[in-house]
PDB file of N, CA and C in Angstrom:
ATOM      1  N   UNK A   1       0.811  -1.189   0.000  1.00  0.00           N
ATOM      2  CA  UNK A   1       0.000   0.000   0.000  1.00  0.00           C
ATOM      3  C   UNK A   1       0.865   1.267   0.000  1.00  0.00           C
ATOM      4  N   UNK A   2       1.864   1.330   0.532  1.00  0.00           N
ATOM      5  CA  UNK A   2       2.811   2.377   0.554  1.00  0.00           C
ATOM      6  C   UNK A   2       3.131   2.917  -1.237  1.00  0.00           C
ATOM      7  N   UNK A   3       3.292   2.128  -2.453  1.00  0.00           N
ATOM      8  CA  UNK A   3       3.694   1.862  -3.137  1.00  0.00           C
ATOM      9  C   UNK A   3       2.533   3.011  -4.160  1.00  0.00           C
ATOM     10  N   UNK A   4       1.072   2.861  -3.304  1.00  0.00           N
ATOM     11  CA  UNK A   4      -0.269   3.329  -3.436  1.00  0.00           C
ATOM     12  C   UNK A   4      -0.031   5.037  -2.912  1.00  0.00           C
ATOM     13  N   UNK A   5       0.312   5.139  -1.661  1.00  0.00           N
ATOM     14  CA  UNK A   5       0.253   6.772  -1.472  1.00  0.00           C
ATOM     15  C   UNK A   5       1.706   7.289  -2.051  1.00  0.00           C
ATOM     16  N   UNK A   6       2.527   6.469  -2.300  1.00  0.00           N
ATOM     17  CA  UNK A   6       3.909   7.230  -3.279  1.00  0.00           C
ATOM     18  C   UNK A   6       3.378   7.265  -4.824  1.00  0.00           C
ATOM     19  N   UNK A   7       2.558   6.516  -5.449  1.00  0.00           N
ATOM     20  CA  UNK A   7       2.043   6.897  -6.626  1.00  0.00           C
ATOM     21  C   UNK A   7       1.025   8.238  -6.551  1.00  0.00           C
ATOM     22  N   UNK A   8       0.541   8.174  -5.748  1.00  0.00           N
ATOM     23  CA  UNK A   8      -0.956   9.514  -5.373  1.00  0.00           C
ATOM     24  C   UNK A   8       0.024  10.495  -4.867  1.00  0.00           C
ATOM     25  N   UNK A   9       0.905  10.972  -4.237  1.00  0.00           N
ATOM     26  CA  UNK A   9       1.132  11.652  -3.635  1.00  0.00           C
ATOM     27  C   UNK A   9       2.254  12.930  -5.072  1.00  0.00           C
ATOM     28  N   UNK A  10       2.029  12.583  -6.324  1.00  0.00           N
ATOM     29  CA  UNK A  10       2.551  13.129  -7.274  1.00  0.00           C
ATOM     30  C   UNK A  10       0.930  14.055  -7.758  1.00  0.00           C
ATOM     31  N   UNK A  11       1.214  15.181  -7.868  1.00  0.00           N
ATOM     32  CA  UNK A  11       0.773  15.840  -9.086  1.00  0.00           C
ATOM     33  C   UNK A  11       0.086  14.925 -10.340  1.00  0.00           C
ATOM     34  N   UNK A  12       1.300  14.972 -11.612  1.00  0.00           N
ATOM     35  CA  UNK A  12       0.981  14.973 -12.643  1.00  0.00           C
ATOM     36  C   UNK A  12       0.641  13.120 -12.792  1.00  0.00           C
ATOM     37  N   UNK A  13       0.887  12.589 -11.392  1.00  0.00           N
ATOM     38  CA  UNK A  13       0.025  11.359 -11.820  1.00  0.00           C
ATOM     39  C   UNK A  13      -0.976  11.505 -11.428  1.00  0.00           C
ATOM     40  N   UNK A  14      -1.395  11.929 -10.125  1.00  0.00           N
ATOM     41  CA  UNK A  14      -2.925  11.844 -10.087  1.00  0.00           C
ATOM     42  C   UNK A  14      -3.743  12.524 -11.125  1.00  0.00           C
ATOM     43  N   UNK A  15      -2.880  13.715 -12.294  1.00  0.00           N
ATOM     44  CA  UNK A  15      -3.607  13.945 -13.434  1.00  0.00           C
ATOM     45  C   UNK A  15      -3.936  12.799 -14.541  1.00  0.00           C
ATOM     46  N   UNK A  16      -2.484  12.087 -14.404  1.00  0.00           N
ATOM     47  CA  UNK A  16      -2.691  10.745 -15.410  1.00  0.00           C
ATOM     48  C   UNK A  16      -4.154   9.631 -14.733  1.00  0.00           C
ATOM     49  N   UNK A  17      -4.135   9.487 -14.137  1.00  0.00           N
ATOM     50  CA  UNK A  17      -5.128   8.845 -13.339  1.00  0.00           C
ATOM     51  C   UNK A  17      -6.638   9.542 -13.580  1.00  0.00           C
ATOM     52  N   UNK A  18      -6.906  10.590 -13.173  1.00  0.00           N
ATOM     53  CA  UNK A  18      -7.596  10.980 -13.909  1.00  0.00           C
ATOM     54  C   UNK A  18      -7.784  11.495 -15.038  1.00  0.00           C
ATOM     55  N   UNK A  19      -7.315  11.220 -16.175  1.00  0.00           N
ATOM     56  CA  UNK A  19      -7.417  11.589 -17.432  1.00  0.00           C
ATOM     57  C   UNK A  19      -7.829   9.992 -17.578  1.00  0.00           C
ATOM     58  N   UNK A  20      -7.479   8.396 -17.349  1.00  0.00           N
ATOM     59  CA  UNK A  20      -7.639   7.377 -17.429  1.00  0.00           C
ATOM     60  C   UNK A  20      -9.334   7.008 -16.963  1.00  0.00           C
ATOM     61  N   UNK A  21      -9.580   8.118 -16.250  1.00  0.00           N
ATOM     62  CA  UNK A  21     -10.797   7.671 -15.389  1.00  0.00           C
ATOM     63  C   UNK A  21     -11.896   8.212 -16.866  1.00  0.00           C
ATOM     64  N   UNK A  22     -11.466   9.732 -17.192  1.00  0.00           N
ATOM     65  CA  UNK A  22     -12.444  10.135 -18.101  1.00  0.00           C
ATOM     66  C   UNK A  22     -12.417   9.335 -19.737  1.00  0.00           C
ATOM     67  N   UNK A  23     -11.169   8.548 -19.656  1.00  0.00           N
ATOM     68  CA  UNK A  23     -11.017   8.266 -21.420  1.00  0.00           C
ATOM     69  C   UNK A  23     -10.002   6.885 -20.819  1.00  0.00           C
ATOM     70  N   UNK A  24     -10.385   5.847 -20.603  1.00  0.00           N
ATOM     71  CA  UNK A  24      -9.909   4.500 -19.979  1.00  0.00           C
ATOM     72  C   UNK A  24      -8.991   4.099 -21.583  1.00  0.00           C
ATOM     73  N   UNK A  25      -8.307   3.910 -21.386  1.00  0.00           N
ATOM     74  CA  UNK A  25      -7.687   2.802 -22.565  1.00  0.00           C
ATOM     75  C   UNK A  25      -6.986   3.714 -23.493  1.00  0.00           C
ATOM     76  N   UNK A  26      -5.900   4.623 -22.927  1.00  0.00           N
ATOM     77  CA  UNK A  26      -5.253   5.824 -23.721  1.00  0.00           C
ATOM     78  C   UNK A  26      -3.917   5.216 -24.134  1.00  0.00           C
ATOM     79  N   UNK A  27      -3.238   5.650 -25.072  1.00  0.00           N
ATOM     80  CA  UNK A  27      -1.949   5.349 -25.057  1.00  0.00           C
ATOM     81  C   UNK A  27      -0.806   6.368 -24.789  1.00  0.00           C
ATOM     82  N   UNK A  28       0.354   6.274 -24.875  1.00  0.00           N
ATOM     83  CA  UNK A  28       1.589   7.171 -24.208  1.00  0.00           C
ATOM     84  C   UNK A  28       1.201   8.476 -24.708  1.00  0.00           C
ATOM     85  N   UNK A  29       1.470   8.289 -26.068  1.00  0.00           N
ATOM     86  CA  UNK A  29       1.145   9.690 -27.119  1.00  0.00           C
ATOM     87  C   UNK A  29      -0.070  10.787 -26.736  1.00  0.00           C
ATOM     88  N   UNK A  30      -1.512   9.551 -26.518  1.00  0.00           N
ATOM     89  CA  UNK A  30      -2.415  10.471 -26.144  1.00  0.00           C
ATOM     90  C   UNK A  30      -2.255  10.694 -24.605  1.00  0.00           C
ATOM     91  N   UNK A  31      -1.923  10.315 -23.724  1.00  0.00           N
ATOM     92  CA  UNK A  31      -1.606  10.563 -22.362  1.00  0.00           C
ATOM     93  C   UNK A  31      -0.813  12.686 -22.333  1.00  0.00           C
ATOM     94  N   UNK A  32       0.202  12.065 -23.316  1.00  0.00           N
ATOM     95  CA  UNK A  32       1.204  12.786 -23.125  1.00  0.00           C
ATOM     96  C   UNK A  32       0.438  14.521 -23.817  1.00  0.00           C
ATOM     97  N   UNK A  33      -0.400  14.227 -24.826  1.00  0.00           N
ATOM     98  CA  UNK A  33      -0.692  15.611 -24.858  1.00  0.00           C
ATOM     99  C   UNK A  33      -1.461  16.330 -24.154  1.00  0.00           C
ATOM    100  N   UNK A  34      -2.083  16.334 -23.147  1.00  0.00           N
ATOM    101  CA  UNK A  34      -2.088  16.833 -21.685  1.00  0.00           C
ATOM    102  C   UNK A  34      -1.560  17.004 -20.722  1.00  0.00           C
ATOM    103  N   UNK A  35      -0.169  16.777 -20.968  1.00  0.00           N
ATOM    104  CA  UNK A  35       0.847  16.967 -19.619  1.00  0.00           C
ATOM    105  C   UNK A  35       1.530  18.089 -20.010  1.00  0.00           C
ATOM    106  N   UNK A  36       2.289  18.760 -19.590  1.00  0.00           N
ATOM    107  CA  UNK A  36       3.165  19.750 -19.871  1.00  0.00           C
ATOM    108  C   UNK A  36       4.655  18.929 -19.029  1.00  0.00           C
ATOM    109  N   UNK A  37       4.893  17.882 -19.560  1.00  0.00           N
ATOM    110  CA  UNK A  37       6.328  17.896 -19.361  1.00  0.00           C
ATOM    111  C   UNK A  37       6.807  16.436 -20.186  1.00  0.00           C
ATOM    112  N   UNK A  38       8.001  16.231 -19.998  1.00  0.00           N
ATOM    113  CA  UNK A  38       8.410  15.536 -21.456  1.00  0.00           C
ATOM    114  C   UNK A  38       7.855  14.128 -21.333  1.00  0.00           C
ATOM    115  N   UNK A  39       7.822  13.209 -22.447  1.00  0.00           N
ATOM    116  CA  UNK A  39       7.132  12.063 -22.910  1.00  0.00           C
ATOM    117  C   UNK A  39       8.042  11.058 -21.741  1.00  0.00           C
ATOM    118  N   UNK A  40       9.168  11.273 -21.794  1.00  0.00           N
ATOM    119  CA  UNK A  40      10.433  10.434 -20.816  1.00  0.00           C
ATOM    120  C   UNK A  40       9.887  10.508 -19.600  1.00  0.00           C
ATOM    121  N   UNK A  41       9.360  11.759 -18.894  1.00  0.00           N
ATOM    122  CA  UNK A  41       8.662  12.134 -17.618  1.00  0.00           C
ATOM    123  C   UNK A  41       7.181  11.423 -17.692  1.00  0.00           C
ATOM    124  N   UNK A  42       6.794  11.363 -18.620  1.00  0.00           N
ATOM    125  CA  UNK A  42       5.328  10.649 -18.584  1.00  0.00           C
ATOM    126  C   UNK A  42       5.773   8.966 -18.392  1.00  0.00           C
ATOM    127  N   UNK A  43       6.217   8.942 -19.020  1.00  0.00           N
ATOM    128  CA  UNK A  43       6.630   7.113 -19.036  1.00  0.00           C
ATOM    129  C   UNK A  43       7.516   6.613 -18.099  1.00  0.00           C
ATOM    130  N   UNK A  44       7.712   7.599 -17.240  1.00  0.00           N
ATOM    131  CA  UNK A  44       8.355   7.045 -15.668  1.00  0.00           C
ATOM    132  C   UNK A  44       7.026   6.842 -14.726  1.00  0.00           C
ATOM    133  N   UNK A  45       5.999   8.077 -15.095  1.00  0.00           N
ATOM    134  CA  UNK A  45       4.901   8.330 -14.172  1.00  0.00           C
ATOM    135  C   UNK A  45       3.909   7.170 -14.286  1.00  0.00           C
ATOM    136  N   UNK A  46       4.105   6.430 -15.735  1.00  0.00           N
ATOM    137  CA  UNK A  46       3.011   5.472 -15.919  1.00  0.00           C
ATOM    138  C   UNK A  46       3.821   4.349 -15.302  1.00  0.00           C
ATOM    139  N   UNK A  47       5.043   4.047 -15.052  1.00  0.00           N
ATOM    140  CA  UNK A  47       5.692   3.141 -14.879  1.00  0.00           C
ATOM    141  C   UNK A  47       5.449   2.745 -12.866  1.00  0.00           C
ATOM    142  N   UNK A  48       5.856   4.327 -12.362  1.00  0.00           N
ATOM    143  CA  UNK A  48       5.135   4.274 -11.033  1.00  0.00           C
ATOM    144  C   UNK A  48       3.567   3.322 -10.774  1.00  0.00           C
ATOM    145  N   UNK A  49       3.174   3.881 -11.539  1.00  0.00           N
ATOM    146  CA  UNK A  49       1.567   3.597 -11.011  1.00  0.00           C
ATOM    147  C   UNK A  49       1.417   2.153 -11.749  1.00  0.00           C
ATOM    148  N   UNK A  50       2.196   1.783 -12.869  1.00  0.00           N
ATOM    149  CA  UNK A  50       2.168   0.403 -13.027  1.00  0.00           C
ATOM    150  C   UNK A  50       2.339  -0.383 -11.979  1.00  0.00           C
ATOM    151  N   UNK A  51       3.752   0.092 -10.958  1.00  0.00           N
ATOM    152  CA  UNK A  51       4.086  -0.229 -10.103  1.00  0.00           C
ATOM    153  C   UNK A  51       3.218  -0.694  -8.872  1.00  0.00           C
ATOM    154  N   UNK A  52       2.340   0.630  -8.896  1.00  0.00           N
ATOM    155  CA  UNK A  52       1.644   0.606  -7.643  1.00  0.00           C
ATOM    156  C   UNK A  52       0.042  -0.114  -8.531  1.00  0.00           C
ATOM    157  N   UNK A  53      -0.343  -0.541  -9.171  1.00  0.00           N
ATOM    158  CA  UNK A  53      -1.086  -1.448  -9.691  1.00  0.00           C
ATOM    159  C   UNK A  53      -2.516  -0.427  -9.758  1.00  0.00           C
ATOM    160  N   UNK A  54      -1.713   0.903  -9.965  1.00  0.00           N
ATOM    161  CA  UNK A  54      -3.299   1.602 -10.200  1.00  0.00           C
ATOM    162  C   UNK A  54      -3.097   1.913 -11.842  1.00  0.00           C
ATOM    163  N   UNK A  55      -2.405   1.348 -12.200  1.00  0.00           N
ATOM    164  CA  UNK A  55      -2.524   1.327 -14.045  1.00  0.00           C
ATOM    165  C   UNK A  55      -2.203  -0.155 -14.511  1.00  0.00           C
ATOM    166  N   UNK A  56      -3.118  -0.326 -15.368  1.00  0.00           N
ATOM    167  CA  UNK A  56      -2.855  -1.891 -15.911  1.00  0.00           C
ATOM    168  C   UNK A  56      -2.578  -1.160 -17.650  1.00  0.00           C
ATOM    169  N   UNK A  57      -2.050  -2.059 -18.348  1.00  0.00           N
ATOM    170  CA  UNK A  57      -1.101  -1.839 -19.606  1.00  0.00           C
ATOM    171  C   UNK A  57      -1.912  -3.230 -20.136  1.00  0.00           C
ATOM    172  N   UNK A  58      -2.209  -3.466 -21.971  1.00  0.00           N
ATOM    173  CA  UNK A  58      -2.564  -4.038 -22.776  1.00  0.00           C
ATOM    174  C   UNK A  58      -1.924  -3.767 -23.972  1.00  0.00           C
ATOM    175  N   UNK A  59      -1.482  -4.526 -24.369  1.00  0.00           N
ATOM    176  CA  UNK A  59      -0.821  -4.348 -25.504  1.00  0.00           C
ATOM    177  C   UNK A  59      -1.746  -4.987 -26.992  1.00  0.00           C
ATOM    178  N   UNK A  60      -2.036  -4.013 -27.733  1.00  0.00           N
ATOM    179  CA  UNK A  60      -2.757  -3.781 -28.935  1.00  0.00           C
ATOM    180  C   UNK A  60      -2.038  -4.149 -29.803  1.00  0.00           C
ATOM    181  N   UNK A  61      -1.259  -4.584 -30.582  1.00  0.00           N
ATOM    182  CA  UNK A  61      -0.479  -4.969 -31.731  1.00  0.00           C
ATOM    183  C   UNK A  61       0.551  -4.039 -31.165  1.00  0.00           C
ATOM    184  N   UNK A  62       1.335  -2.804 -31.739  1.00  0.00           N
ATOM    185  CA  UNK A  62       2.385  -2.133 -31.388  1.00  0.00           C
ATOM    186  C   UNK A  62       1.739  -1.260 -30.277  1.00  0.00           C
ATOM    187  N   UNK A  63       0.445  -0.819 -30.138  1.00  0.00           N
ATOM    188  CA  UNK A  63       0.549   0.100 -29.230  1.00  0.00           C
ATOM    189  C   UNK A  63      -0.164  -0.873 -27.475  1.00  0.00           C
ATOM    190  N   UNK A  64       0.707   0.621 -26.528  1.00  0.00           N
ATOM    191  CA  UNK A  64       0.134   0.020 -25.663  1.00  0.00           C
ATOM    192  C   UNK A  64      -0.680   0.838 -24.328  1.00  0.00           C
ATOM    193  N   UNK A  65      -1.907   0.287 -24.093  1.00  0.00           N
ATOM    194  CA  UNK A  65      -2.803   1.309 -23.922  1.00  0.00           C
ATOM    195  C   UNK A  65      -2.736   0.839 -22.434  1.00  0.00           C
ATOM    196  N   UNK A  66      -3.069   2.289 -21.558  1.00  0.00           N
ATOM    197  CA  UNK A  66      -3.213   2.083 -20.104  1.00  0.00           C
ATOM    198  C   UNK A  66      -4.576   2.406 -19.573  1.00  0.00           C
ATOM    199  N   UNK A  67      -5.220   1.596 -18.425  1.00  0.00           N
ATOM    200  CA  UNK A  67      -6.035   1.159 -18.512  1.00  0.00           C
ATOM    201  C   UNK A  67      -6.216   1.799 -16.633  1.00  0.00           C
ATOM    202  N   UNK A  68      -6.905   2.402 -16.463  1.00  0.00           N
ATOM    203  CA  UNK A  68      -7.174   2.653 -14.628  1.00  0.00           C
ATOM    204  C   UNK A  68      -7.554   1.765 -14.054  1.00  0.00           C
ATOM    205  N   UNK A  69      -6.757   1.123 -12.860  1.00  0.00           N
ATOM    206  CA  UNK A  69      -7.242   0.220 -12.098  1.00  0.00           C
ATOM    207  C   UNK A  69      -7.513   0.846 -10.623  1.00  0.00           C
ATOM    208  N   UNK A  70      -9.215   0.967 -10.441  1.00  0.00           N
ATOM    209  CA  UNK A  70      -9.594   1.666  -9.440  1.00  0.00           C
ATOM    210  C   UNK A  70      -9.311   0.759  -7.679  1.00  0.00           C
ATOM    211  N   UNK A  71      -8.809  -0.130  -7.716  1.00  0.00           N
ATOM    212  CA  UNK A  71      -9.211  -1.557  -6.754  1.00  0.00           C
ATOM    213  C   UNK A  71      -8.124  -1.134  -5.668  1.00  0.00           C
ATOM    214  N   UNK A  72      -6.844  -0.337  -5.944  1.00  0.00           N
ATOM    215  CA  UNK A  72      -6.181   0.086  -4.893  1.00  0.00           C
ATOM    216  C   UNK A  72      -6.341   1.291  -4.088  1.00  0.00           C
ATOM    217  N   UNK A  73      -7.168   2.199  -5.171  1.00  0.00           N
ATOM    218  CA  UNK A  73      -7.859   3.241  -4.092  1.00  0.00           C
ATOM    219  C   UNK A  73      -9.489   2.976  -3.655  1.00  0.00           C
ATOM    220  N   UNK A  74      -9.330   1.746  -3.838  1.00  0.00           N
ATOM    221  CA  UNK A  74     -10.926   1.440  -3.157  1.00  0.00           C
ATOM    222  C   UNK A  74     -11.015   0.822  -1.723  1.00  0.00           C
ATOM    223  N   UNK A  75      -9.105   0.027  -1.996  1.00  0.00           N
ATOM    224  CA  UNK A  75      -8.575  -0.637  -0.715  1.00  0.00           C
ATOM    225  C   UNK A  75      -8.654   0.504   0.436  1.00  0.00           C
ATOM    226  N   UNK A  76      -8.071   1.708  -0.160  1.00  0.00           N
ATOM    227  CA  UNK A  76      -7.509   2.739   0.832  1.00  0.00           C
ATOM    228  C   UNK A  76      -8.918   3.333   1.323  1.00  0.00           C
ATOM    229  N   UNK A  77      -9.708   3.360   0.581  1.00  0.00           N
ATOM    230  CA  UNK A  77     -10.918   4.022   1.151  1.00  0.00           C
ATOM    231  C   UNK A  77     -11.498   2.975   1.864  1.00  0.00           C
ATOM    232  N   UNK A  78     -11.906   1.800   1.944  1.00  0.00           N
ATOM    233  CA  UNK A  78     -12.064   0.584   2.837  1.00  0.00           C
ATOM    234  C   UNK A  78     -11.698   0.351   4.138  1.00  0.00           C
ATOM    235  N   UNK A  79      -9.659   0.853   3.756  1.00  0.00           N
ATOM    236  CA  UNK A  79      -9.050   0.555   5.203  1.00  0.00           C
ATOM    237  C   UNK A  79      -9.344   1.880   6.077  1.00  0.00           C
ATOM    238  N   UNK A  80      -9.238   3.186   5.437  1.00  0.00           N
ATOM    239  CA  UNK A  80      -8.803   4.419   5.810  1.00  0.00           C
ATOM    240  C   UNK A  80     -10.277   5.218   5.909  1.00  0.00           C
ATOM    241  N   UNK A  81     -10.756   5.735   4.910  1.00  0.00           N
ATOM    242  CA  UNK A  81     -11.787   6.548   4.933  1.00  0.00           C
ATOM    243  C   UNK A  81     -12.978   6.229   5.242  1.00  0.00           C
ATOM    244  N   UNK A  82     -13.769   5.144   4.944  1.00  0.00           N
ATOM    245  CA  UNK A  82     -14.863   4.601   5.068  1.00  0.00           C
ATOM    246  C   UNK A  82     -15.361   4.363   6.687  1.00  0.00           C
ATOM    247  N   UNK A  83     -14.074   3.891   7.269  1.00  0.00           N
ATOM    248  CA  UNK A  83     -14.376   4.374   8.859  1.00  0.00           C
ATOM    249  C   UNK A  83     -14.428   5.546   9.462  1.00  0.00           C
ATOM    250  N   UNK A  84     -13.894   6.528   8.718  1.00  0.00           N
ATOM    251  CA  UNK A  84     -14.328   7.683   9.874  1.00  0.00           C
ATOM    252  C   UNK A  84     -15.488   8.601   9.098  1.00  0.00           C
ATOM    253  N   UNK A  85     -15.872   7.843   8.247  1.00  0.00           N
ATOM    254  CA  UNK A  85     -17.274   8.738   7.124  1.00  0.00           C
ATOM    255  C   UNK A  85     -18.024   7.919   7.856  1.00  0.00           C
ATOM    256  N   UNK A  86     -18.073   6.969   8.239  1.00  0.00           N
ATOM    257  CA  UNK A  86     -19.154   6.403   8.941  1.00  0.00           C
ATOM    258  C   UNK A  86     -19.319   7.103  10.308  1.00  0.00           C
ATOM    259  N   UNK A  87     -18.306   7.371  10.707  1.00  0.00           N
ATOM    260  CA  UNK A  87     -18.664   8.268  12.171  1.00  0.00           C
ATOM    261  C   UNK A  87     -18.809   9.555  12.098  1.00  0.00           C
ATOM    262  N   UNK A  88     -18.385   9.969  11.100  1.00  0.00           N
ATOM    263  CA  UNK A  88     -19.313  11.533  10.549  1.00  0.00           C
ATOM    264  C   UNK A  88     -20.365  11.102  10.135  1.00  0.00           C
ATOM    265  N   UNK A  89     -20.805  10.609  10.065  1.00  0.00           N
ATOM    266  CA  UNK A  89     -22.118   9.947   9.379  1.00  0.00           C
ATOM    267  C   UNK A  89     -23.263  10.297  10.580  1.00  0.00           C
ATOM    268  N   UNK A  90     -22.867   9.030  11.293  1.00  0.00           N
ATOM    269  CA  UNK A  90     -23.248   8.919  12.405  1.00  0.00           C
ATOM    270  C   UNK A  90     -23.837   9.785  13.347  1.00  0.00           C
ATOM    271  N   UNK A  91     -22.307  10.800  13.399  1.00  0.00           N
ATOM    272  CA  UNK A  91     -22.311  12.180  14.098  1.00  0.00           C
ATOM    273  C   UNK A  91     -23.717  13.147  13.640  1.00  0.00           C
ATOM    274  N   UNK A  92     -23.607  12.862  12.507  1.00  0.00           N
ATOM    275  CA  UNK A  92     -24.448  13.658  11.861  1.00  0.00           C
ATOM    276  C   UNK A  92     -25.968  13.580  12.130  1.00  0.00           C
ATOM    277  N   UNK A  93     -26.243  12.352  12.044  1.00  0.00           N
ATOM    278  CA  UNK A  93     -27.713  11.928  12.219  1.00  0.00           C
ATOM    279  C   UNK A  93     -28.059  12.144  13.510  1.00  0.00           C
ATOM    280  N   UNK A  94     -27.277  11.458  14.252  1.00  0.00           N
ATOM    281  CA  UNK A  94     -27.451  12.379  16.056  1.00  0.00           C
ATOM    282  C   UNK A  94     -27.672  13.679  16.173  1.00  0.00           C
ATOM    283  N   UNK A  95     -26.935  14.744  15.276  1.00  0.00           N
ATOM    284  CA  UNK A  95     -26.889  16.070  15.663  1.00  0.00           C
ATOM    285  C   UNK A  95     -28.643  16.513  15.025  1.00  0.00           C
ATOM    286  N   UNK A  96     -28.473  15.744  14.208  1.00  0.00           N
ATOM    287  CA  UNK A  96     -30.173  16.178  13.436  1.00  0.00           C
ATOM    288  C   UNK A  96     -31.220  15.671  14.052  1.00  0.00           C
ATOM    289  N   UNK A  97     -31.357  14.638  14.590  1.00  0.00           N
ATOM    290  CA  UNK A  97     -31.829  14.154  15.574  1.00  0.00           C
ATOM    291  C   UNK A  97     -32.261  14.926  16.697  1.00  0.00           C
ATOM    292  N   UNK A  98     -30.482  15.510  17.481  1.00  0.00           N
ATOM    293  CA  UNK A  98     -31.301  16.127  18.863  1.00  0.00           C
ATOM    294  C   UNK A  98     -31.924  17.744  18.153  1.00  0.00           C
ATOM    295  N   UNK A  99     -31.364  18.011  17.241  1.00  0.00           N
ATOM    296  CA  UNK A  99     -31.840  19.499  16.513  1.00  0.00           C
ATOM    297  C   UNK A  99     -33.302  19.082  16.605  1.00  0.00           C
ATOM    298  N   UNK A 100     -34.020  17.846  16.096  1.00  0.00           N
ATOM    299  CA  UNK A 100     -35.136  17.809  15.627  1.00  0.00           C
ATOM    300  C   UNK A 100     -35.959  17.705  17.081  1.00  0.00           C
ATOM    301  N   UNK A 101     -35.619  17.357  18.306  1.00  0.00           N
ATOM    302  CA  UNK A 101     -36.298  16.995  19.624  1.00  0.00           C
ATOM    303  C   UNK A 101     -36.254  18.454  20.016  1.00  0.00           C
ATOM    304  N   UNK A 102     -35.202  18.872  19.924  1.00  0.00           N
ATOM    305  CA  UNK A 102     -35.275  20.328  20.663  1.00  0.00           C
ATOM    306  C   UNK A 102     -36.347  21.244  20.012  1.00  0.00           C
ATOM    307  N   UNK A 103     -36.704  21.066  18.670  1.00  0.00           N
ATOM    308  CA  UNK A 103     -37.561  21.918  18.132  1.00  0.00           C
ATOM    309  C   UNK A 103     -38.712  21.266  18.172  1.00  0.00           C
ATOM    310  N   UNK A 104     -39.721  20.297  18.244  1.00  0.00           N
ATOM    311  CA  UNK A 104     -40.754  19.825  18.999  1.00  0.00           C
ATOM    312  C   UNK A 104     -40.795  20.433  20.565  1.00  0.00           C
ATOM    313  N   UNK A 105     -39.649  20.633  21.155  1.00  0.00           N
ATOM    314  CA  UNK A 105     -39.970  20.770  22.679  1.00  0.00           C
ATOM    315  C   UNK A 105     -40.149  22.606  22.726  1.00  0.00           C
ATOM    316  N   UNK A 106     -40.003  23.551  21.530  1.00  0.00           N
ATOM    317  CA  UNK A 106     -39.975  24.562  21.920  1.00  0.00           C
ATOM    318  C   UNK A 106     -41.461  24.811  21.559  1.00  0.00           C
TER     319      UNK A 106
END
């Protein structure tokens, strides 16, 4: 998982990532004309997140297209976020709750 917040914790990948989310199945070339920095810098960034298994790669005859794999930030929201949205959650419905008793009692 570490492998997960050193891929996220970049800029211009979490742009690659989302550019994958809006147009799934891009290749280097089209990746690259939305970045502002060189094709060599893009193909380290896809190589990271290959790494960290939030990009999967298919190879098309010569080209090869990258593909968003959402399943490691779904982990992180599972292990990490999903528990304390549930207790804001929670929090929440209580607070509306006693809001709603107090205004019957006035």
């Amino acid at each position: 998982m570490d492998s997960v917040f050193k891929a996220l914790a970049d800029s211009n990948r979490r742009k690659l990532l989302d550019l994958l989310y809006q147009n799934n199945g891009q290749t280097l070339h089209e990746l690259c004309a939305h970045l502002d920095i060189t094709r060599q810098a893009v193909t380290k960034h896809l190589k990271l997140l290959e790494e960290a298994h939030l990009v999967a790669v298919e190879w098309n005859g010569r080209e090869k297209l990258h593909y968003l794999n959402p399943v490691p930030i779904h982990e992180i929201y599972e292990r990490w976020i999903h528990k304390y949205e549930d207790q804001t959650l929670q929090a929440l419905h209580t607070l509306k709750k006693n809001l709603e008793e107090e205004h019957k009692n006035e």
